[in-house]
PDB file of N, CA and C in Angstrom:
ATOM      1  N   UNK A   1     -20.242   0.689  -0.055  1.00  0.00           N
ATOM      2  CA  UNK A   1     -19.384   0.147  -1.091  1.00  0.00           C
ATOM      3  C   UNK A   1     -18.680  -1.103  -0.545  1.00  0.00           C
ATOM      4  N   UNK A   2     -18.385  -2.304  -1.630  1.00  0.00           N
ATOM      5  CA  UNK A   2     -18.049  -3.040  -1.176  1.00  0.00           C
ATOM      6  C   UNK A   2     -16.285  -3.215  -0.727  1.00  0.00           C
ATOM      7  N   UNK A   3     -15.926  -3.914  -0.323  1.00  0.00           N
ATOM      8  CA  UNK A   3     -14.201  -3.537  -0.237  1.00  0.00           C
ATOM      9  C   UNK A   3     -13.696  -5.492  -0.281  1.00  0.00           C
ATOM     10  N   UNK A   4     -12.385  -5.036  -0.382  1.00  0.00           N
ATOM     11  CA  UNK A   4     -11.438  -6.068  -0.935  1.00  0.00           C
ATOM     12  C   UNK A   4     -10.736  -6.429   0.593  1.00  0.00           C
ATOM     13  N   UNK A   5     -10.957  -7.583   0.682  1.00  0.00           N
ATOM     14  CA  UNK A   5      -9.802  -8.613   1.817  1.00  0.00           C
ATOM     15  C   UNK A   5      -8.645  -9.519   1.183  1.00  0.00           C
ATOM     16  N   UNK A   6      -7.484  -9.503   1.793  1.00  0.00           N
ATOM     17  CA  UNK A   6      -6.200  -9.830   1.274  1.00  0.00           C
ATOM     18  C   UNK A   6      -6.193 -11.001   2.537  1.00  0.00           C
ATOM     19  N   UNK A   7      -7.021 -11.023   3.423  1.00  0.00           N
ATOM     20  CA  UNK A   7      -6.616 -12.592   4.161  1.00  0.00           C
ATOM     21  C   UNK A   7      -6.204 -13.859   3.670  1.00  0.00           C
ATOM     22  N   UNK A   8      -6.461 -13.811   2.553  1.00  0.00           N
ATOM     23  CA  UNK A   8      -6.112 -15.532   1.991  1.00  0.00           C
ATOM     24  C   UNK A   8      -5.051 -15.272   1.718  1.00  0.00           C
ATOM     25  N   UNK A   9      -4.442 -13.919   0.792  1.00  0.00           N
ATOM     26  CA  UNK A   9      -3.554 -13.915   0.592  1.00  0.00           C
ATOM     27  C   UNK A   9      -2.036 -14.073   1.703  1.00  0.00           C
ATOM     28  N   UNK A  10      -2.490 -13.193   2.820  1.00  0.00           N
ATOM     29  CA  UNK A  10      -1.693 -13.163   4.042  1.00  0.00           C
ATOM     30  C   UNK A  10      -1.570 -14.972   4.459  1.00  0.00           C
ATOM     31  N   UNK A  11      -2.483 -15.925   4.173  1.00  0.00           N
ATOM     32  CA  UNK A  11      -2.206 -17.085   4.071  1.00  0.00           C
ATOM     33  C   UNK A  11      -1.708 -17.802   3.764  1.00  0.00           C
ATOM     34  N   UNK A  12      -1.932 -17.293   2.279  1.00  0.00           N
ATOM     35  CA  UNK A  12      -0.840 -18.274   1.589  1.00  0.00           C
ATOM     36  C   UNK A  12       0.423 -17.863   1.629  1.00  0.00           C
ATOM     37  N   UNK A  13       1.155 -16.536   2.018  1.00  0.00           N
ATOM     38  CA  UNK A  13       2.453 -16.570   2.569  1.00  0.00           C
ATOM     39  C   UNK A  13       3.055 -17.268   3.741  1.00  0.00           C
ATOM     40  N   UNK A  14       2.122 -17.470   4.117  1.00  0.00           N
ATOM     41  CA  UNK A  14       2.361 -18.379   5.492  1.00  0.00           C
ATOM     42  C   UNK A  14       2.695 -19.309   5.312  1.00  0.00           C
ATOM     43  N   UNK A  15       1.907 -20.092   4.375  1.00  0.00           N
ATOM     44  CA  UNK A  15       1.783 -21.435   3.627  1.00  0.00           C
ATOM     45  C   UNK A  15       3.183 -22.002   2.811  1.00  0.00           C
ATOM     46  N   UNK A  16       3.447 -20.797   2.240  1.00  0.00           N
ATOM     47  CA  UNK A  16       4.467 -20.493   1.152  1.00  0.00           C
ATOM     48  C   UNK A  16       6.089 -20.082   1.946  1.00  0.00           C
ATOM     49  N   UNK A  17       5.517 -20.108   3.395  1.00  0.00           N
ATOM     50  CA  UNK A  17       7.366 -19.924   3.928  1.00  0.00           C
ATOM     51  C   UNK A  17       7.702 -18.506   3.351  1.00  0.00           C
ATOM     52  N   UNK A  18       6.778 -17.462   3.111  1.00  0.00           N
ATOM     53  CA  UNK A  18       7.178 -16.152   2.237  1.00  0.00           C
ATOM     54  C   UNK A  18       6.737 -14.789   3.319  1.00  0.00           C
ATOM     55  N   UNK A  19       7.601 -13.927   3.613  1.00  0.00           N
ATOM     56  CA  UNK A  19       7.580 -12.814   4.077  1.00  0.00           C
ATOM     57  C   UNK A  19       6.908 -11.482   2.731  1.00  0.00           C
ATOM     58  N   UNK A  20       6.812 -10.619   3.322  1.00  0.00           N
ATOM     59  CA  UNK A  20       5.936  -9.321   2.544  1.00  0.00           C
ATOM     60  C   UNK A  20       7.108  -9.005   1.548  1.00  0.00           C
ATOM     61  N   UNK A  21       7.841  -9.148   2.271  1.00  0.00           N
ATOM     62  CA  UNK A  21       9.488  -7.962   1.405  1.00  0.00           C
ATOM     63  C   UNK A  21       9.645  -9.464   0.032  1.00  0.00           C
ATOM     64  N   UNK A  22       9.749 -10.854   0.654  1.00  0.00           N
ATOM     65  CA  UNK A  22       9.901 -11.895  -0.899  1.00  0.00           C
ATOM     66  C   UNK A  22       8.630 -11.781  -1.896  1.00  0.00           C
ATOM     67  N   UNK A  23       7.411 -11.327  -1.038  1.00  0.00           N
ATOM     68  CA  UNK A  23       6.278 -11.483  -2.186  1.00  0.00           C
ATOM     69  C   UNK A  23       6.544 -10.117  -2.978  1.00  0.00           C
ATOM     70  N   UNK A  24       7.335  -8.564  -2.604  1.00  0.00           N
ATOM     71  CA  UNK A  24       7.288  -7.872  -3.321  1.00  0.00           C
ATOM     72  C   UNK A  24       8.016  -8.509  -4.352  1.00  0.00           C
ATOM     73  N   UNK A  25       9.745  -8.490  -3.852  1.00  0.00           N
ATOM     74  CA  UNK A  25      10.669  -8.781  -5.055  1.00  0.00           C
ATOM     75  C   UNK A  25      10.156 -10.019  -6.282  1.00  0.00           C
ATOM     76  N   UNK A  26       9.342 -11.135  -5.548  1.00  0.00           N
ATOM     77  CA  UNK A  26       9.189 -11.946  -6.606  1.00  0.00           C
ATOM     78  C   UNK A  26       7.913 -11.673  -7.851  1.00  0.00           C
ATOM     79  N   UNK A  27       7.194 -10.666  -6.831  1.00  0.00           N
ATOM     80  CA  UNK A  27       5.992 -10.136  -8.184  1.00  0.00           C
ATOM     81  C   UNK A  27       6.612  -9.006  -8.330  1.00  0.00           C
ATOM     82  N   UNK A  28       7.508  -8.458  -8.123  1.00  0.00           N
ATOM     83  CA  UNK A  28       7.990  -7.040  -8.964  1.00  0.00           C
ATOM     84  C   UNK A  28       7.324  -5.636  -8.926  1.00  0.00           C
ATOM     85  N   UNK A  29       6.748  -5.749  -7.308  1.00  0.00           N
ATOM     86  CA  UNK A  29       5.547  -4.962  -7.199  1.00  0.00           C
ATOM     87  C   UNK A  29       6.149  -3.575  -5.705  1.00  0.00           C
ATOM     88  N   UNK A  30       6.210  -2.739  -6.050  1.00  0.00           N
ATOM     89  CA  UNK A  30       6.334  -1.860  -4.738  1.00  0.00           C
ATOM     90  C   UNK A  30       6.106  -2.071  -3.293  1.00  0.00           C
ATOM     91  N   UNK A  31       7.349  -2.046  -2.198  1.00  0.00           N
ATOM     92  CA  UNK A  31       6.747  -1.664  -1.247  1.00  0.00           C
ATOM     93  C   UNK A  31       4.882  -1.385  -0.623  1.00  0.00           C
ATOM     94  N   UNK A  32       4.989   0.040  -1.704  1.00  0.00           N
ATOM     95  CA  UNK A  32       3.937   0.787  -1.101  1.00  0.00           C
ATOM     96  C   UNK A  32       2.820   0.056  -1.438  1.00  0.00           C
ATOM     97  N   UNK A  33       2.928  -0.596  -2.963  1.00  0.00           N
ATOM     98  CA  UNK A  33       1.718  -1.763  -2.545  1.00  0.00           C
ATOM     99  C   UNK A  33       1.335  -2.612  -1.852  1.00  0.00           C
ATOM    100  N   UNK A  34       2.509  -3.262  -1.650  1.00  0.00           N
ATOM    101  CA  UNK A  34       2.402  -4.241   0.143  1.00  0.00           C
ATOM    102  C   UNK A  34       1.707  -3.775   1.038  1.00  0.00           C
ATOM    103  N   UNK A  35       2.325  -2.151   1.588  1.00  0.00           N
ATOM    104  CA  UNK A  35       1.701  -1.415   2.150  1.00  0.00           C
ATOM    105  C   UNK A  35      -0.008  -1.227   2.206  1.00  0.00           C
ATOM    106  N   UNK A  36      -0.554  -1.051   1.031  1.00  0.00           N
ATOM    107  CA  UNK A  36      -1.752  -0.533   1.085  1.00  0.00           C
ATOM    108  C   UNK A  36      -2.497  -2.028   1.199  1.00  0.00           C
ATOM    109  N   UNK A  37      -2.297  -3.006   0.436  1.00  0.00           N
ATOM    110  CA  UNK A  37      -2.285  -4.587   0.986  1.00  0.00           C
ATOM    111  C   UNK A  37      -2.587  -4.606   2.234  1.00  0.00           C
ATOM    112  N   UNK A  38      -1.059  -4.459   3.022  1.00  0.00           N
ATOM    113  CA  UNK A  38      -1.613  -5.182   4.344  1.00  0.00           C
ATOM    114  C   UNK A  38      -2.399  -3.841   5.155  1.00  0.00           C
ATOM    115  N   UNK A  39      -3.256  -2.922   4.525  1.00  0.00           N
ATOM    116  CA  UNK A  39      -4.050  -1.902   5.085  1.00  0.00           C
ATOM    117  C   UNK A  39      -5.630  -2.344   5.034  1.00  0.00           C
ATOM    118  N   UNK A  40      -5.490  -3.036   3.464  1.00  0.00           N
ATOM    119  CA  UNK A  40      -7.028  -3.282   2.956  1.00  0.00           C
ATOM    120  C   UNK A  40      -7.208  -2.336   2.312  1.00  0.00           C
ATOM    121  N   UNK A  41      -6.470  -1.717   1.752  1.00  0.00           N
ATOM    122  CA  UNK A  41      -6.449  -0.510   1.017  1.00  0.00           C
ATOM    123  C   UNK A  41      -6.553  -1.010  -0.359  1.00  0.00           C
ATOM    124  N   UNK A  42      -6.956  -0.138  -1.501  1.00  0.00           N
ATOM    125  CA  UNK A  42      -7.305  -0.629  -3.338  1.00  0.00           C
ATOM    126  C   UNK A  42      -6.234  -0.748  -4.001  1.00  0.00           C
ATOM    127  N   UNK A  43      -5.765  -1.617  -4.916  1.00  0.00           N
ATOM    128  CA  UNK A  43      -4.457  -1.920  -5.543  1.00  0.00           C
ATOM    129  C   UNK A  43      -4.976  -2.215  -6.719  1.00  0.00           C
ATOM    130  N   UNK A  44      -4.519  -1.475  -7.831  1.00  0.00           N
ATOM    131  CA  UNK A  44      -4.237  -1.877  -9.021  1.00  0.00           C
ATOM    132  C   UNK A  44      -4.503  -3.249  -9.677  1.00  0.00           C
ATOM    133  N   UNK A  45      -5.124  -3.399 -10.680  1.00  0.00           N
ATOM    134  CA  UNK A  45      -5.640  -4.945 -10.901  1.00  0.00           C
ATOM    135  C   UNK A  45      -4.007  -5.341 -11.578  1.00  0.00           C
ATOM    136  N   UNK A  46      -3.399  -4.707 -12.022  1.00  0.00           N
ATOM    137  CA  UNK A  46      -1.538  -5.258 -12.219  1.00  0.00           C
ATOM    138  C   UNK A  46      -1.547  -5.736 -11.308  1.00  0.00           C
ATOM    139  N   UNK A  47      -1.414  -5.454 -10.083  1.00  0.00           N
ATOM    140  CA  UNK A  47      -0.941  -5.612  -8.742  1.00  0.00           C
ATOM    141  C   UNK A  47      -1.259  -7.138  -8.591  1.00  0.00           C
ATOM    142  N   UNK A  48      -2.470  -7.004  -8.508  1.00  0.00           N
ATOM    143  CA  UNK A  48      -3.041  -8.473  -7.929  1.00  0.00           C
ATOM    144  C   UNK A  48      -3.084  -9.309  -8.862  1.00  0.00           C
ATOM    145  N   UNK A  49      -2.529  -8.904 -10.461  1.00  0.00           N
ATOM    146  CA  UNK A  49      -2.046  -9.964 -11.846  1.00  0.00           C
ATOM    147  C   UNK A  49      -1.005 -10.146 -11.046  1.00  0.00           C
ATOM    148  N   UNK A  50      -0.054  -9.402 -11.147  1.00  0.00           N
ATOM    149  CA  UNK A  50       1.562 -10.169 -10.714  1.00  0.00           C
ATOM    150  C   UNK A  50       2.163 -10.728  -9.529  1.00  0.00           C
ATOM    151  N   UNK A  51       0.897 -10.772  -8.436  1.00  0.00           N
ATOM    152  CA  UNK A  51       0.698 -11.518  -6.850  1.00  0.00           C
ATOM    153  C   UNK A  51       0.379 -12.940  -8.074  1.00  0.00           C
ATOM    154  N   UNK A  52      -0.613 -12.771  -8.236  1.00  0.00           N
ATOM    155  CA  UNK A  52      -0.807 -14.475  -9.052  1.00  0.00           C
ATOM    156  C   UNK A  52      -0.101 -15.235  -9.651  1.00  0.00           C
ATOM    157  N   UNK A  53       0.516 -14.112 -10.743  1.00  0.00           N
ATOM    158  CA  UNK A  53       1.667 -14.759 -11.004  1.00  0.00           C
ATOM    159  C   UNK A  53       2.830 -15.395 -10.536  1.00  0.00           C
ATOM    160  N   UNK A  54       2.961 -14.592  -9.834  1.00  0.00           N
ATOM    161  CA  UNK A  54       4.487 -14.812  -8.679  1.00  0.00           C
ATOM    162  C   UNK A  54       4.067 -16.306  -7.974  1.00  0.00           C
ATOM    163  N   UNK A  55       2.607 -16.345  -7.076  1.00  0.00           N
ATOM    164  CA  UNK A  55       2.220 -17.674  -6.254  1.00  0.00           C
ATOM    165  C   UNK A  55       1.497 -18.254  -7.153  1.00  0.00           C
ATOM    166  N   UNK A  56       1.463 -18.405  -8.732  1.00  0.00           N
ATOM    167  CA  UNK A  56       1.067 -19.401  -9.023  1.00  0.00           C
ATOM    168  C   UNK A  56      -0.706 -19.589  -8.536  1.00  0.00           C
ATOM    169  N   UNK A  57      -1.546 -18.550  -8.625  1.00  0.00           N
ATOM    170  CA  UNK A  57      -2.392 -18.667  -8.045  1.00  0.00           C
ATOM    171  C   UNK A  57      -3.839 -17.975  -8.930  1.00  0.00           C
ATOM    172  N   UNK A  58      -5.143 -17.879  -8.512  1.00  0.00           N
ATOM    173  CA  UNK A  58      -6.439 -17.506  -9.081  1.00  0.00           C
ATOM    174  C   UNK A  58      -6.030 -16.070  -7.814  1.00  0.00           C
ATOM    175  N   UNK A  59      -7.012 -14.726  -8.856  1.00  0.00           N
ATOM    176  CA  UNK A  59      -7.282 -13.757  -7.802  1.00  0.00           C
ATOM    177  C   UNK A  59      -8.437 -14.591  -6.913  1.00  0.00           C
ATOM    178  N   UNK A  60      -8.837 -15.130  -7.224  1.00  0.00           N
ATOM    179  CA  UNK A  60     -10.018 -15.668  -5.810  1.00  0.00           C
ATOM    180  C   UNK A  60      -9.294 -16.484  -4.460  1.00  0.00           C
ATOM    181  N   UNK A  61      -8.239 -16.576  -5.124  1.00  0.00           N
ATOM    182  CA  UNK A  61      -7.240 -17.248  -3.852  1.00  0.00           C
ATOM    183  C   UNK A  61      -6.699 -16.303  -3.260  1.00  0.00           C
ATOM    184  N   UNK A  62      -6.572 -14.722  -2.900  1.00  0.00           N
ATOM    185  CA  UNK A  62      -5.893 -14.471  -2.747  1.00  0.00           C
ATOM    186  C   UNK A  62      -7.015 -13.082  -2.130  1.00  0.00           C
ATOM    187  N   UNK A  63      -7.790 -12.575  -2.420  1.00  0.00           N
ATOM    188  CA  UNK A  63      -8.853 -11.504  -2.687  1.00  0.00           C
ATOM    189  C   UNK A  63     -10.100 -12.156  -2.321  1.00  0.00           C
ATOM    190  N   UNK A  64     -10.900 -11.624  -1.314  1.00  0.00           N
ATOM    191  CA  UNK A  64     -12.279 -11.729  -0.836  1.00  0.00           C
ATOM    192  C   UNK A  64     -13.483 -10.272  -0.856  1.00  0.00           C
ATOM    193  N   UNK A  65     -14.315 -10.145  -1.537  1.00  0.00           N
ATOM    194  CA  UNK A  65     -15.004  -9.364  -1.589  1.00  0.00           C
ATOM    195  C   UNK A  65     -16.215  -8.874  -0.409  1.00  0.00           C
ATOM    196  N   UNK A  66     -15.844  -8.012   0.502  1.00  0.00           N
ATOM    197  CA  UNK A  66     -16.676  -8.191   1.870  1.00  0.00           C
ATOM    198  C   UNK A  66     -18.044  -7.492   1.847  1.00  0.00           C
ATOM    199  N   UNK A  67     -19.026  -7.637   2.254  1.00  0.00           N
ATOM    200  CA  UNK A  67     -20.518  -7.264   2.249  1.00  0.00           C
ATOM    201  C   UNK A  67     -20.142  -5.675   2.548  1.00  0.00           C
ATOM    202  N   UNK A  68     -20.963  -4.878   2.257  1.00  0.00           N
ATOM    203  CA  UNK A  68     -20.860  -3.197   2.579  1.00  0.00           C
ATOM    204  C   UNK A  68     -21.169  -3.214   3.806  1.00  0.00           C
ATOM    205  N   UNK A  69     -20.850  -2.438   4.747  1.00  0.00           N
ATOM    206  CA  UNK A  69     -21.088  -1.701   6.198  1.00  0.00           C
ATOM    207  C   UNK A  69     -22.200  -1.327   6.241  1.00  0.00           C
ATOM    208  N   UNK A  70     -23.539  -1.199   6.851  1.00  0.00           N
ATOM    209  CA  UNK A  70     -24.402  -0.668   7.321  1.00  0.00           C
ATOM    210  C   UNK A  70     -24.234   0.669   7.738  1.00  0.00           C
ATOM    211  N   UNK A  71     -24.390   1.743   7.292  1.00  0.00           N
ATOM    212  CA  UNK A  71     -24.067   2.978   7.954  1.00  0.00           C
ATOM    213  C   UNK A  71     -24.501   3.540   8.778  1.00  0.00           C
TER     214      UNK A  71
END
């Protein structure tokens, strides 16, 4: 199965002068989603609407879709 990368996103906070705790409060989004975020863990397509919203951004800026693992 394929899985979801948040590296760009971890970028553009960088970019943006923005810590984890300002990207929650300004998208209005839980902790625990941050959490599973900076895990690589699955988030809610809300989730990654109101990351966009907040930075002004495309989910492709923010979300990378990685090839499946070879098992």
């Amino acid at each position: 199965m394929r899985r979801a990368s948040y590296k760009k996103l971890w970028k553009i906070l960088i970019d943006k002068d923005m810590n984890k705790k300002m990207l929650a409060d300004a998208a209005h989004i839980s902790s625990s989603s941050i959490t599973k975020l900076s895990k690589g863990e699955s988030v809610g397509m809300e989730i990654i609407i109101k990351i966009c919203n907040a930075l002004d951004c495309e989910i492709s800026d923010i979300v990378d879709l990685l090839p499946e693992k070879p098992e």
